[in-house]
C-alpha atoms as a PDB file:
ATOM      1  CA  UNK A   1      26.393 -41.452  30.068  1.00  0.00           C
ATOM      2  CA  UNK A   2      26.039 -39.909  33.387  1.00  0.00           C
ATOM      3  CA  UNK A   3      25.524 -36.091  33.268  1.00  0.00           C
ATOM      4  CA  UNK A   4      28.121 -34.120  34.898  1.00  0.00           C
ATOM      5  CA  UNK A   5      27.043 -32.495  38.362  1.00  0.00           C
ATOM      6  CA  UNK A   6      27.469 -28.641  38.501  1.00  0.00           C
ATOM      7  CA  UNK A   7      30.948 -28.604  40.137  1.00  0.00           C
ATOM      8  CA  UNK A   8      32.142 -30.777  37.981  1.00  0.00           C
ATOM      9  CA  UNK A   9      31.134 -28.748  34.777  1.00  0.00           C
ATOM     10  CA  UNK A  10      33.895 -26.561  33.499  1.00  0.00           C
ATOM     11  CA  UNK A  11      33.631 -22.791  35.054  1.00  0.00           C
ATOM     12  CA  UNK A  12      33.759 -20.887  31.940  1.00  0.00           C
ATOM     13  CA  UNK A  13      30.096 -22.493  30.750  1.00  0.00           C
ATOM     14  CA  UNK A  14      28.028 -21.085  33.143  1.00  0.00           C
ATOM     15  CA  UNK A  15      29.315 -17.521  32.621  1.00  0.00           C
ATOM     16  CA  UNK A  16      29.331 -17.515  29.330  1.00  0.00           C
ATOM     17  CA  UNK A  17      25.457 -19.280  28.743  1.00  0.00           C
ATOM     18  CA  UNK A  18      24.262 -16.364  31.168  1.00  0.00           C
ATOM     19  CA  UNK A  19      25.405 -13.268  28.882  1.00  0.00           C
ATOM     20  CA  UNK A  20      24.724 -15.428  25.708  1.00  0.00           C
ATOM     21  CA  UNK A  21      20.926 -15.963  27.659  1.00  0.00           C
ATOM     22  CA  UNK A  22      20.447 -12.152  28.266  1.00  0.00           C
ATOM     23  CA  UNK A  23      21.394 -11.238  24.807  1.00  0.00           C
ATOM     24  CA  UNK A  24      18.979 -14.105  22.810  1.00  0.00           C
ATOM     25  CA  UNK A  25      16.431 -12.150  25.035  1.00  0.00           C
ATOM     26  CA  UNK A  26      16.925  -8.718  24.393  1.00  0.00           C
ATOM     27  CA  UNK A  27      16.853  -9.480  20.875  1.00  0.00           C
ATOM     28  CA  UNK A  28      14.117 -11.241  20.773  1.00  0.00           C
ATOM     29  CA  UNK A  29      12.523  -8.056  22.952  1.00  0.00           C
ATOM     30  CA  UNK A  30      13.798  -5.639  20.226  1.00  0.00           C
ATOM     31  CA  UNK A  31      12.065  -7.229  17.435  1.00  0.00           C
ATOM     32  CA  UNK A  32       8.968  -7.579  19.298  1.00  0.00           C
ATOM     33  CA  UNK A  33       9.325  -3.435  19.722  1.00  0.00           C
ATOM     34  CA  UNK A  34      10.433  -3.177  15.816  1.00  0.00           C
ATOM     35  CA  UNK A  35       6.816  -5.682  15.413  1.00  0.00           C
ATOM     36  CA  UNK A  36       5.237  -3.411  17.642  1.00  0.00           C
ATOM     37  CA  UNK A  37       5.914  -0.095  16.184  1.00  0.00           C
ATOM     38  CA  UNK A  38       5.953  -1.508  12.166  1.00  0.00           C
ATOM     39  CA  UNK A  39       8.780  -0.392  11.512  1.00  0.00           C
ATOM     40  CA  UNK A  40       8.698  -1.580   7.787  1.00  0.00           C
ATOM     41  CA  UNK A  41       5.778   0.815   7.566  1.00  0.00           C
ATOM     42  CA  UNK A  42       7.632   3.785   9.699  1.00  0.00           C
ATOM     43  CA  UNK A  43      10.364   3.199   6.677  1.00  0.00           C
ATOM     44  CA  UNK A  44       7.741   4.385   4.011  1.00  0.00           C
ATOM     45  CA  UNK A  45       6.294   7.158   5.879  1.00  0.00           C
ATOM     46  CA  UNK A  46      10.391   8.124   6.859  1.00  0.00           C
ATOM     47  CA  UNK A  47      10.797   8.611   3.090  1.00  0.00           C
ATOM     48  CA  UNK A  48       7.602  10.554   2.107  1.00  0.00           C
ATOM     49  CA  UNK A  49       8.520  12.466   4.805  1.00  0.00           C
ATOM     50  CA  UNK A  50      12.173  13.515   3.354  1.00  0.00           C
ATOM     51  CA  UNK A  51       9.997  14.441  -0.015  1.00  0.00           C
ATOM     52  CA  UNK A  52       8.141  16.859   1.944  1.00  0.00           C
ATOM     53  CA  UNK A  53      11.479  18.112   3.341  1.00  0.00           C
ATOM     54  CA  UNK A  54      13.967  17.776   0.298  1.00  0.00           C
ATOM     55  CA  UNK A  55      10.820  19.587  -1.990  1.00  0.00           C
ATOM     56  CA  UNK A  56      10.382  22.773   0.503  1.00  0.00           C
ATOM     57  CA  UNK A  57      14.290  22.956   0.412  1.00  0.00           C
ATOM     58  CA  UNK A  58      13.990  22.990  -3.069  1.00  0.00           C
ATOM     59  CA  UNK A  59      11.575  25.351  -3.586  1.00  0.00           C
ATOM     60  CA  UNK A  60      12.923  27.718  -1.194  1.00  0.00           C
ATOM     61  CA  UNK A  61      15.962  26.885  -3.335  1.00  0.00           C
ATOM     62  CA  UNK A  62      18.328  26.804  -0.266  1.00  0.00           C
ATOM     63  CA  UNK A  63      20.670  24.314   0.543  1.00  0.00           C
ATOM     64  CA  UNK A  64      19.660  20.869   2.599  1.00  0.00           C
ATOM     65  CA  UNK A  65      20.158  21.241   6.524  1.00  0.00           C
ATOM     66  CA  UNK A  66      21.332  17.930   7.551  1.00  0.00           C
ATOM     67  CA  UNK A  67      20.700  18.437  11.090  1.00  0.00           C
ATOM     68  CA  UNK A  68      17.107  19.566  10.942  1.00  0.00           C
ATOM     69  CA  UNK A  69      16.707  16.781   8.505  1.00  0.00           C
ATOM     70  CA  UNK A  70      17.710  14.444  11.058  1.00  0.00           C
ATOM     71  CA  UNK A  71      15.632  15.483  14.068  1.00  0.00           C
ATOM     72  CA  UNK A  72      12.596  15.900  11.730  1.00  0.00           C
ATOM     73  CA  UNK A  73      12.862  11.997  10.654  1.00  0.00           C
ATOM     74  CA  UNK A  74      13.577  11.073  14.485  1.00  0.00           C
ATOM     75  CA  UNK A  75      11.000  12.592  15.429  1.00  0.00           C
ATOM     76  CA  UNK A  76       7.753  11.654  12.581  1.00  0.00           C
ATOM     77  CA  UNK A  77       9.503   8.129  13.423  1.00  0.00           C
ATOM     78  CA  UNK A  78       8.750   8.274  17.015  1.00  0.00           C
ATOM     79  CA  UNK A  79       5.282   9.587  16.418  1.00  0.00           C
ATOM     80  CA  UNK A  80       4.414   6.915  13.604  1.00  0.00           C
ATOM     81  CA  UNK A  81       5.585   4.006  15.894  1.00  0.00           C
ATOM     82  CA  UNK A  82       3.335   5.504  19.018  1.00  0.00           C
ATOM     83  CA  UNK A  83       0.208   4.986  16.809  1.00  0.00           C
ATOM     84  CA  UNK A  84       1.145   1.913  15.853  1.00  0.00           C
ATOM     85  CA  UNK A  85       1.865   0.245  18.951  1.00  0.00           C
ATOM     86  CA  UNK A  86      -1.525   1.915  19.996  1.00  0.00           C
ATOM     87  CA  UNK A  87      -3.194   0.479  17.061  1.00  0.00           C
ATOM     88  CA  UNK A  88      -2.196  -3.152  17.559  1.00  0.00           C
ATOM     89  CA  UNK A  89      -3.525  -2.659  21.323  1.00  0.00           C
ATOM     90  CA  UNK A  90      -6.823  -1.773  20.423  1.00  0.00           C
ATOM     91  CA  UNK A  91      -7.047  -4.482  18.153  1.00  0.00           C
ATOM     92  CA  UNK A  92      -5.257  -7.023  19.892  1.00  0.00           C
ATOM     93  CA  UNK A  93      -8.572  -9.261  19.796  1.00  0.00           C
ATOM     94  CA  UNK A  94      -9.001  -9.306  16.734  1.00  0.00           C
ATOM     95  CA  UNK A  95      -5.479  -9.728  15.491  1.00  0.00           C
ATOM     96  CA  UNK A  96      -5.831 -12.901  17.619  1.00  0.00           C
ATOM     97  CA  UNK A  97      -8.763 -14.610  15.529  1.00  0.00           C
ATOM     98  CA  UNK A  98      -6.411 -13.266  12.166  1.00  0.00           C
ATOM     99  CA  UNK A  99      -3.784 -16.097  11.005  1.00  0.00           C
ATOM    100  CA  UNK A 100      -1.253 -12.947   9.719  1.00  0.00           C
ATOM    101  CA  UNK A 101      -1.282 -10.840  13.170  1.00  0.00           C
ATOM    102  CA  UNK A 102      -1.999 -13.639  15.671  1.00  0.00           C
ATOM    103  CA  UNK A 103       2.025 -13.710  16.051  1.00  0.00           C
ATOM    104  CA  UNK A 104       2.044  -9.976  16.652  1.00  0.00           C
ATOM    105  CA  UNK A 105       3.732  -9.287  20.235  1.00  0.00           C
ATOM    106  CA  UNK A 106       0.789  -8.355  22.261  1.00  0.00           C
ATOM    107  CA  UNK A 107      -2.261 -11.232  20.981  1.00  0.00           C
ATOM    108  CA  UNK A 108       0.882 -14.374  21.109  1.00  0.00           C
ATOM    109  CA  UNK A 109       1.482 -13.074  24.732  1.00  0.00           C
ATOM    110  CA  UNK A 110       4.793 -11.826  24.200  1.00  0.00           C
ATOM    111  CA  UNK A 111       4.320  -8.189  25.369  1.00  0.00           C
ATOM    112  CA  UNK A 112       1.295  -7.027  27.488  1.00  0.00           C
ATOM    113  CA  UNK A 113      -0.949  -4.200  26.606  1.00  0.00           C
ATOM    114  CA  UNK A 114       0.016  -2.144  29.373  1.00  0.00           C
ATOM    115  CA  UNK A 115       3.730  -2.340  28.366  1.00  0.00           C
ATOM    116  CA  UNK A 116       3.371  -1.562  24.813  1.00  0.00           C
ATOM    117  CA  UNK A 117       0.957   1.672  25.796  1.00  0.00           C
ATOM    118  CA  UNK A 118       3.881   2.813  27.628  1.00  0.00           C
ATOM    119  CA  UNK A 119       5.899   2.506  24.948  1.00  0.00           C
ATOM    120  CA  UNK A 120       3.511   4.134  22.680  1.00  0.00           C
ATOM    121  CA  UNK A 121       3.404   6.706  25.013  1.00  0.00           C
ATOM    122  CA  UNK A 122       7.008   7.379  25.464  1.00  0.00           C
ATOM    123  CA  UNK A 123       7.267   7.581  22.191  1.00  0.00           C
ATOM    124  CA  UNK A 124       4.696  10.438  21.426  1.00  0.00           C
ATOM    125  CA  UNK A 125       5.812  12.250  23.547  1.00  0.00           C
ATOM    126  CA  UNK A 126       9.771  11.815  22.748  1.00  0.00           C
ATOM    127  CA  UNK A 127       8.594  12.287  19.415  1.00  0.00           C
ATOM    128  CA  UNK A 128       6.493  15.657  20.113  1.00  0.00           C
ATOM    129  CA  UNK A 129       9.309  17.003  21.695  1.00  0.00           C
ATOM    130  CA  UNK A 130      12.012  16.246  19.134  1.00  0.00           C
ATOM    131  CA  UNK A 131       9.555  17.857  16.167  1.00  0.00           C
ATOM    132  CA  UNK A 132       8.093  21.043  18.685  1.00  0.00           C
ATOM    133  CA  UNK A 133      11.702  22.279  19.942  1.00  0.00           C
ATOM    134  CA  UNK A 134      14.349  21.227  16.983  1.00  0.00           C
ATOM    135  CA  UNK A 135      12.078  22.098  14.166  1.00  0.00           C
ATOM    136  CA  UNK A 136       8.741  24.186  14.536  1.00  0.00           C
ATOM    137  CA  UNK A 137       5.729  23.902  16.447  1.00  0.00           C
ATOM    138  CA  UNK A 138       3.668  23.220  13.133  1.00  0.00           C
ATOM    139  CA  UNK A 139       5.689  20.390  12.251  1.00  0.00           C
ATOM    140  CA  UNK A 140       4.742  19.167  15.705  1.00  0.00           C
ATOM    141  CA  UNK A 141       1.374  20.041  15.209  1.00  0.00           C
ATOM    142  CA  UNK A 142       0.704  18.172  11.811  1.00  0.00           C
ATOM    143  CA  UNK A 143       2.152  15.136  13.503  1.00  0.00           C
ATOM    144  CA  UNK A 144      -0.157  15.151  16.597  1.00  0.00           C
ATOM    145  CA  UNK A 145      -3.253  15.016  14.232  1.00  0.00           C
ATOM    146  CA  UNK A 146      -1.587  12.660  12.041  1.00  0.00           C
ATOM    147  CA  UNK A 147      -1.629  10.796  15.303  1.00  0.00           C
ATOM    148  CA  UNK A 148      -5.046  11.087  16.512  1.00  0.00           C
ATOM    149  CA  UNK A 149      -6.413  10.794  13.383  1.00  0.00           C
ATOM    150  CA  UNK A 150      -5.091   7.193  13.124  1.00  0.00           C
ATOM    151  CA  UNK A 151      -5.233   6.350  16.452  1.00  0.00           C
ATOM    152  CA  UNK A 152      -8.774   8.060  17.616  1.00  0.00           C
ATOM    153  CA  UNK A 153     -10.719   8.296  13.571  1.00  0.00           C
ATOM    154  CA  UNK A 154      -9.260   5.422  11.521  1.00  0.00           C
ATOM    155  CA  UNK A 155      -8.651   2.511  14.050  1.00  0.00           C
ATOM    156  CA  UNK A 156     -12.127   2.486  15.296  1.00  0.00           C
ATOM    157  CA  UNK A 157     -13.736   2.696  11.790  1.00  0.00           C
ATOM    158  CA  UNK A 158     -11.908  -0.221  10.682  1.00  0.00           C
ATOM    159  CA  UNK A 159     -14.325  -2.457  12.626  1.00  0.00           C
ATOM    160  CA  UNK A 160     -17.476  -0.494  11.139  1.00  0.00           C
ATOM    161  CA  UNK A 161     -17.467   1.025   7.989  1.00  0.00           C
ATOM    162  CA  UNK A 162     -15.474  -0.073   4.708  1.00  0.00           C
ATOM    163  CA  UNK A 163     -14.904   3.719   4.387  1.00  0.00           C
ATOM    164  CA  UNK A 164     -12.533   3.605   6.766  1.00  0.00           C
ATOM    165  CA  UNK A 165      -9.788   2.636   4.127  1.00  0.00           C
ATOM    166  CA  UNK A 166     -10.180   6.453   2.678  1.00  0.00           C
ATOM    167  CA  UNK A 167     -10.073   8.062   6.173  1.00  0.00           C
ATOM    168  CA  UNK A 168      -6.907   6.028   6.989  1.00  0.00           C
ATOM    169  CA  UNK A 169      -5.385   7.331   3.703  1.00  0.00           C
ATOM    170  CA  UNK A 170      -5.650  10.998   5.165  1.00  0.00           C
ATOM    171  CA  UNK A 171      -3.561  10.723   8.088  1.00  0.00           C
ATOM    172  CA  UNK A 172      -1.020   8.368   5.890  1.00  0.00           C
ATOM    173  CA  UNK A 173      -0.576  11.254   3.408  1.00  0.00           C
ATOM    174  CA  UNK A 174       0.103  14.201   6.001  1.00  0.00           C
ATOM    175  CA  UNK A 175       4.192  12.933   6.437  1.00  0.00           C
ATOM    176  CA  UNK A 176       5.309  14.907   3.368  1.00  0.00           C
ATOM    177  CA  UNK A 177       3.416  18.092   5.135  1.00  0.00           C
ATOM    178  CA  UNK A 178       5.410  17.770   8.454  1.00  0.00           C
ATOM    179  CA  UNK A 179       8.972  17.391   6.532  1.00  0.00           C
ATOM    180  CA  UNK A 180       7.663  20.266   4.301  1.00  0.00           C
ATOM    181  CA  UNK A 181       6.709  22.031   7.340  1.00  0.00           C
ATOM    182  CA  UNK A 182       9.735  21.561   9.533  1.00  0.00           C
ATOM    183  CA  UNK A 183      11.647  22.805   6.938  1.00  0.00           C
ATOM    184  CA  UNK A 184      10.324  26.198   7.975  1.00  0.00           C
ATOM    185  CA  UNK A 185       7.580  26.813   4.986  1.00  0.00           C
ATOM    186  CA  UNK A 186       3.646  27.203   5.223  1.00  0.00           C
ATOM    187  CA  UNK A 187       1.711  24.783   3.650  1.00  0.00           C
ATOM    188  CA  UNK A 188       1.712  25.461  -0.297  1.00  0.00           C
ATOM    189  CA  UNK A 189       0.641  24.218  -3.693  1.00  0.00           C
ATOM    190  CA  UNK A 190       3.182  21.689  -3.850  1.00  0.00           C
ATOM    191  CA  UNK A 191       2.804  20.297  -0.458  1.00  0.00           C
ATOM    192  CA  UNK A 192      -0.682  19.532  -1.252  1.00  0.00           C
ATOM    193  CA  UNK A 193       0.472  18.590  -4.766  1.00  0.00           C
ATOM    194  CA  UNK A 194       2.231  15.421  -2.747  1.00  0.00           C
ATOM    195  CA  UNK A 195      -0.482  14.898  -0.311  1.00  0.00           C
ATOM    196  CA  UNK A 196      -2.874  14.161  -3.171  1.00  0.00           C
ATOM    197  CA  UNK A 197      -0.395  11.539  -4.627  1.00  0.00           C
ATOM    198  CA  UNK A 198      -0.017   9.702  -1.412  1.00  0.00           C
ATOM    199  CA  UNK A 199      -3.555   9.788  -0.480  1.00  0.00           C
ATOM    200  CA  UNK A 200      -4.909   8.382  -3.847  1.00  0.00           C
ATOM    201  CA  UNK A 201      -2.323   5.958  -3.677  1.00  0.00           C
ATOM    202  CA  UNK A 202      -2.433   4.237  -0.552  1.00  0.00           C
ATOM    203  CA  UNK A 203      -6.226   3.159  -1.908  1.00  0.00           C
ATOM    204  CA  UNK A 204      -5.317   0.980  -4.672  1.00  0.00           C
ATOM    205  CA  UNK A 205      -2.279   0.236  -2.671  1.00  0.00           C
ATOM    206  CA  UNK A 206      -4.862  -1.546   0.316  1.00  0.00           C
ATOM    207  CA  UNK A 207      -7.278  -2.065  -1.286  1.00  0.00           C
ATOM    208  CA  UNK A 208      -5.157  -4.572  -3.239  1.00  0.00           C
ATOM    209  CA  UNK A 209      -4.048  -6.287  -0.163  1.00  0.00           C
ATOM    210  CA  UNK A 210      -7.561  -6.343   1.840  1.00  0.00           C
ATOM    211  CA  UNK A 211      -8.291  -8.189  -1.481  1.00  0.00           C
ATOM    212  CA  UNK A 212      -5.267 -11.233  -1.045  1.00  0.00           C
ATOM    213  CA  UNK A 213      -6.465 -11.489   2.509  1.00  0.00           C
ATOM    214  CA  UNK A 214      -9.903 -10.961   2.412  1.00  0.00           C
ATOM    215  CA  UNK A 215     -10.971 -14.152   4.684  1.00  0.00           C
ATOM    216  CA  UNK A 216      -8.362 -12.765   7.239  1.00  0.00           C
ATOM    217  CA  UNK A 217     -10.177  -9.626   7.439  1.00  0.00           C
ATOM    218  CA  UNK A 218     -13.174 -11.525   7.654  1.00  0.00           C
ATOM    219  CA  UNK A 219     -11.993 -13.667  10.370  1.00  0.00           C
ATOM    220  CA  UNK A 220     -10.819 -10.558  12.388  1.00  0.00           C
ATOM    221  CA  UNK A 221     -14.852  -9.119  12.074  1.00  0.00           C
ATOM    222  CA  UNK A 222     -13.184  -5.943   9.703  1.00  0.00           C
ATOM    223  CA  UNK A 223     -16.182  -4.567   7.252  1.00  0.00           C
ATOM    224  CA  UNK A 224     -13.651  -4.231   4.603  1.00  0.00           C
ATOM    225  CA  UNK A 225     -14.816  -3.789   0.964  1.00  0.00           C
ATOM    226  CA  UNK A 226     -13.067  -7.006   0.340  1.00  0.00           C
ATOM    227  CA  UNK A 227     -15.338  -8.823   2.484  1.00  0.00           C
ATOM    228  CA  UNK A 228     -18.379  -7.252   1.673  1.00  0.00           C
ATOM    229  CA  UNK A 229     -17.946  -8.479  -1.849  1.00  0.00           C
ATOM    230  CA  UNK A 230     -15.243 -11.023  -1.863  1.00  0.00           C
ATOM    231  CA  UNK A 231     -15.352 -11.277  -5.586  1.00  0.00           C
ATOM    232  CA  UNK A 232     -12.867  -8.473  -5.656  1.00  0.00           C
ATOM    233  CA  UNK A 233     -14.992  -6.401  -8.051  1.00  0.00           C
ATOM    234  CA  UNK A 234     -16.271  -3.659  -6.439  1.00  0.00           C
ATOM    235  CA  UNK A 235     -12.242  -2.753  -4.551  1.00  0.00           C
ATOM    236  CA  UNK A 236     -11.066  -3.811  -8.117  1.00  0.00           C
ATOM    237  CA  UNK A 237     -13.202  -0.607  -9.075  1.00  0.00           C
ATOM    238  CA  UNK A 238     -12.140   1.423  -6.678  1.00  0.00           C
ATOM    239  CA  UNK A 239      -8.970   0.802  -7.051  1.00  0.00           C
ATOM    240  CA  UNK A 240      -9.541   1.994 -10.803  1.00  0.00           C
ATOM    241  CA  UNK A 241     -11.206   5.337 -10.069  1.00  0.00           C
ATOM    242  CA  UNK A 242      -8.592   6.155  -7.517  1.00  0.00           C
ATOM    243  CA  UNK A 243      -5.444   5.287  -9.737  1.00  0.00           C
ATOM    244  CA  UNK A 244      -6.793   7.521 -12.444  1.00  0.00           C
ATOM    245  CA  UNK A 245      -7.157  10.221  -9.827  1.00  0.00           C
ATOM    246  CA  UNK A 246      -3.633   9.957  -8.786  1.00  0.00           C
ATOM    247  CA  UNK A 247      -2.138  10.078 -12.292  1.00  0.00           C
ATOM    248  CA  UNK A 248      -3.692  13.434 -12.733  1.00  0.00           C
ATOM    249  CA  UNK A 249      -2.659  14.851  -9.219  1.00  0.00           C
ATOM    250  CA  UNK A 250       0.650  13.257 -10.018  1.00  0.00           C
ATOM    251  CA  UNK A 251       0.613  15.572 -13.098  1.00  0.00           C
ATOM    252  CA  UNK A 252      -0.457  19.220 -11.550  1.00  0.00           C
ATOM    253  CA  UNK A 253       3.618  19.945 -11.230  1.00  0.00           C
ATOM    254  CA  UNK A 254       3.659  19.899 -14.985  1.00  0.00           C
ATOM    255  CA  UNK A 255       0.370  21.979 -15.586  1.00  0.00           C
ATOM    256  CA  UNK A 256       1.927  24.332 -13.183  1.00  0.00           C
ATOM    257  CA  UNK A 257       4.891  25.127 -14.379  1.00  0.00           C
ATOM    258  CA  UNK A 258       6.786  23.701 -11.190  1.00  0.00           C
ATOM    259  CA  UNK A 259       8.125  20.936 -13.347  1.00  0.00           C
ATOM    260  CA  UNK A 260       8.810  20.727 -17.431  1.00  0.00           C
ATOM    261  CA  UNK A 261       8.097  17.757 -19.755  1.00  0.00           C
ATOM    262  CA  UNK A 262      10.290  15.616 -18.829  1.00  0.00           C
ATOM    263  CA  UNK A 263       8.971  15.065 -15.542  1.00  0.00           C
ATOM    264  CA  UNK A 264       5.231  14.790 -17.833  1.00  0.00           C
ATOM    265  CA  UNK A 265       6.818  11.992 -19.528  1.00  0.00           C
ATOM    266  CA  UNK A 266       8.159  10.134 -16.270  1.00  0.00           C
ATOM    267  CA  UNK A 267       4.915  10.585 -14.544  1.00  0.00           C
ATOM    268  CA  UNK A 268       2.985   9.263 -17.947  1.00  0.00           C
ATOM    269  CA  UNK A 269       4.895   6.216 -17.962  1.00  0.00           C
ATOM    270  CA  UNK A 270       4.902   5.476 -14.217  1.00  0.00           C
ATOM    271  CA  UNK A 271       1.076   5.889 -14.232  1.00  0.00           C
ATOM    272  CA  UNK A 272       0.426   3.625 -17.044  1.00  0.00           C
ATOM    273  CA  UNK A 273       2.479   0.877 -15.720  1.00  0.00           C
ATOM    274  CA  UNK A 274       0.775   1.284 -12.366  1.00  0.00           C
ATOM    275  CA  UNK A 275      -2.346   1.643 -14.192  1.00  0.00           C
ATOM    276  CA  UNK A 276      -2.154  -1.266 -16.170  1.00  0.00           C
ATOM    277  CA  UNK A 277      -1.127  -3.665 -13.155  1.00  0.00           C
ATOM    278  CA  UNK A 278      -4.755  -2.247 -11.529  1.00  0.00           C
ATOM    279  CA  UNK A 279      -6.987  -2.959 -14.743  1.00  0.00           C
ATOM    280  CA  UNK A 280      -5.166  -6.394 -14.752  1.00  0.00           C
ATOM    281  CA  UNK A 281      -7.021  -6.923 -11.221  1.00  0.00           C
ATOM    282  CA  UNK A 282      -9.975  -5.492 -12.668  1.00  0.00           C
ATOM    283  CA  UNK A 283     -10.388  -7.645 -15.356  1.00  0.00           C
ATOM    284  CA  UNK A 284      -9.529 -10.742 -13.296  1.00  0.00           C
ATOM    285  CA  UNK A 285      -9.566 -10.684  -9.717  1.00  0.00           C
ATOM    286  CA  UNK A 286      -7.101 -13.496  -8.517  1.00  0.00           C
ATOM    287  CA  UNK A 287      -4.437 -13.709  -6.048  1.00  0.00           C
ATOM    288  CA  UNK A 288      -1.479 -13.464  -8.667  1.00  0.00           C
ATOM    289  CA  UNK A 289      -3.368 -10.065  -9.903  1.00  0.00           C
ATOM    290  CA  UNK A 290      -3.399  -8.496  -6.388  1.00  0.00           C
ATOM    291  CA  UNK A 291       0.370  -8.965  -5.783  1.00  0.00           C
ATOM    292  CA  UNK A 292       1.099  -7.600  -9.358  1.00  0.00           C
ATOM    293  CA  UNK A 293      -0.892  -4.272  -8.200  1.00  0.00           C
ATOM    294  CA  UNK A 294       0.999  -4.599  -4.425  1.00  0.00           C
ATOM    295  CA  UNK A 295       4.306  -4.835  -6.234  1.00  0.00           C
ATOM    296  CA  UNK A 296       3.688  -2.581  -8.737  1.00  0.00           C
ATOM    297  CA  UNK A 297       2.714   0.336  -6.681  1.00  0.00           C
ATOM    298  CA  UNK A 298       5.662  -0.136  -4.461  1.00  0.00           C
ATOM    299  CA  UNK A 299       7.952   0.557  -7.125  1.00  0.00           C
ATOM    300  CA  UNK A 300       5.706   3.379  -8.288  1.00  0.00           C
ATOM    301  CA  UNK A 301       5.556   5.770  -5.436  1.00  0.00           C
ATOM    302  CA  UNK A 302       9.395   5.949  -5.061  1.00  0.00           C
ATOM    303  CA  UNK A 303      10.067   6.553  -8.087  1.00  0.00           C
ATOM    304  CA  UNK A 304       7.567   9.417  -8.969  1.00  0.00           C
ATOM    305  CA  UNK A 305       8.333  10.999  -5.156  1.00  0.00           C
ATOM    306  CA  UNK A 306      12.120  11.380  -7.013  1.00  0.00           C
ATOM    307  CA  UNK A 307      10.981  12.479  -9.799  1.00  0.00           C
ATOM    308  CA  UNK A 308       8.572  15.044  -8.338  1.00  0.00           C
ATOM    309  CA  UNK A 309      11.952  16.567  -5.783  1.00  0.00           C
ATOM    310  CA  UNK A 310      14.301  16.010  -8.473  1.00  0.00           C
ATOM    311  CA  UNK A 311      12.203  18.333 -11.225  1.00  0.00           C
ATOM    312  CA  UNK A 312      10.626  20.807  -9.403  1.00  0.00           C
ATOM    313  CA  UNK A 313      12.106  23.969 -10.025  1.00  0.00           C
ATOM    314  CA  UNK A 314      13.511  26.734  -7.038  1.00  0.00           C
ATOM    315  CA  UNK A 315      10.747  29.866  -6.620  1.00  0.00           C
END
């Protein structure tokens, strides 16, 4: 069959294909920016955040502003997204050669490095200016070196040292100290009580997944400790050493007095079952191991984070 010429077509499809064009594009542009910025990780660092800001609350033993909650998650969001987006610039070459970030927005050719550095940029500073005038100028503060650190300390390691896993963790444990902070307290005991947790964490945490995709690593030229010795064993060890680590910082509200048995009891039994899913990798090192550990320590952190807020007790 012939196909119709443009006058004949009917007038209605022409107008209607254009808006239907322009919004298949612009969502296809938004998740490239949700890609960009890792949004799925901005999520986890949102909610250690509100621990750092629900626990000062708490232990200031005043009531929850809403408002300042609000602008203090906009803002940590903005900042986490700028060093993202900055991240997957510098590495765009090597996410290339990497089968699980070669479909990232900036190595497939979807966004160019220039745009997403001025989105990264746009968003520090949006994000800057959200934490430094509607909560405190040490909020903003924590967040700029949470910032550099990943952008100008961690990123750069990553291609020469396997140590750059446990400089990485320091900037993703600071979150909890800018809510803590923009809720208007110094840094305290239990501040530093939930940066230990999230710091020893995030190592058995990675070091799980630099295990599952070791070769990728490998392929991308990262030194990980997974590709150094791709028999698992040594991370497996790690992994270990750093799990029993956190189970005692997860336990310093109880030896304190900040929190009573009951939280002991929930931070026990949360340890051992994180604990066991790690000395299942350590004992044998296969794929199905390393998602047990991922998926256990997902549902891990969560719940002790609530249980930490939930029984610390008002000074």
């Amino acid at each position: 069959m012939k196909e119709a010429s443009l006058a004949e077509r009917p007038a209605h499809v022409g107008v209607l294909s254009e808006p239907h064009l322009c919004t298949e594009r612009s969502s296809l542009v938004l998740q490239d920016l949700v890609e960009l910025t890792k949004v799925r990780v901005g999520i986890l660092i949102l909610f250690t955040t509100l621990a750092g800001y629900t626990l000062a609350t708490k232990y200031m033993g005043v009531d929850l502003d809403l408002a300042r909650l609000f602008w203090t998650l906009l803002g940590t969001g903005f900042v986490a997204g700028s060093a993202a987006a900055l991240n997957q610039v510098l590495e765009r070459d090597r996410d290339a050669r990497m089968h699980r970030t070669r479909e990232r927005p900036i190595p497939s050719g979807r966004l160019s490095g220039t745009t997403a550095v001025m989105v990264a940029l746009g968003l520090l500073t949006a994000g800057m200016a959200v934490l430094g005038f509607k909560t405190n100028p040490f909020a903003a503060a924590i967040a700029g070196i949470t910032w550099a650190l990943y952008v100008f300390a961690y990123t750069p390691l990553k291609t020469r040292s396997h140590l750059s896993t446990v400089v990485g963790a320091v900037p993703g444990a600071l979150p909890p100290l800018i809510g803590w902070t923009a809720a208007g307290l110094i840094l305290q005991g239990p501040a530093w009580t939930l940066f230990g947790v999230i710091f020893f964490w995030q190592l058995p945490h990675f070091l799980a997944i630099a295990w599952l995709y070791r070769d990728d690593y490998a392929r991308g030229g990262f030194p990980m400790l997974t590709v150094l010795d791709p028999s698992g064993h040594a991370a497996a060890r790690q992994s270990l050493l750093n799990t029993l680590a956190l189970i005692c910082v997860s336990l310093i509200p109880a030896f304190t007095g900040q929190a009573g048995s009951v939280y002991a009891g929930i931070a026990i039994f949360l340890g051992v079952g994180f604990l066991s899913s790690v000395l299942w990798l350590v004992a044998r090192p296969t794929p199905g191991a390393a998602r047990a550990a991922i998926l256990t320590s997902i549902i891990y952190l969560p719940l002790l984070l609530l249980a930490i807020v939930t029984a610390t007790s008002a000074t």
